[in-house]
Protein backbone atom coordinates (compact mmCIF):
# COMPACT_ATOMS: atom_id res chain seq x y z
CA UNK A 1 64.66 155.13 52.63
CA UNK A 2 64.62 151.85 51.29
CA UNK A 3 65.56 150.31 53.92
CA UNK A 4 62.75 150.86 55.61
CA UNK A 5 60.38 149.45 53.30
CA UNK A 6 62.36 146.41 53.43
CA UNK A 7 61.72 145.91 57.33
CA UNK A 8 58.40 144.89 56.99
CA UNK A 9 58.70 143.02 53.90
CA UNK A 10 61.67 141.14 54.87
CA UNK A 11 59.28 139.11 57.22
CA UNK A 12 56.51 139.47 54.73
CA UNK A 13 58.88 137.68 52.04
CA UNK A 14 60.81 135.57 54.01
CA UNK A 15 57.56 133.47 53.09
CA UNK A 16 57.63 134.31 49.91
CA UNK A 17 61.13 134.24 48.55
CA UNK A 18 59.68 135.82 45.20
CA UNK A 19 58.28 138.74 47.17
CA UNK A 20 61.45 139.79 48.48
CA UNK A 21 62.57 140.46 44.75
CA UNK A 22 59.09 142.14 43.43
CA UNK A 23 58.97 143.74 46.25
CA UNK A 24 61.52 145.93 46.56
CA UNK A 25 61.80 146.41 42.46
CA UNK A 26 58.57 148.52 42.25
CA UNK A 27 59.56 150.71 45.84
CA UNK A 28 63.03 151.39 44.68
């Protein structure tokens, strides 16, 4: 289920390296 989220946000925070943490903290 997660991993799904993290499709669109891995391009999304590739840009943002700090993203790709914050990100996924407050989904999972």
């Amino acid at each position: 289920q997660h991993i799904t989220a993290v499709i669109p946000y891995y391009g999304y925070a590739r840009q943002d390296r700090k993203l790709e943490v914050v990100s996924p903290s407050p989904l999972s």
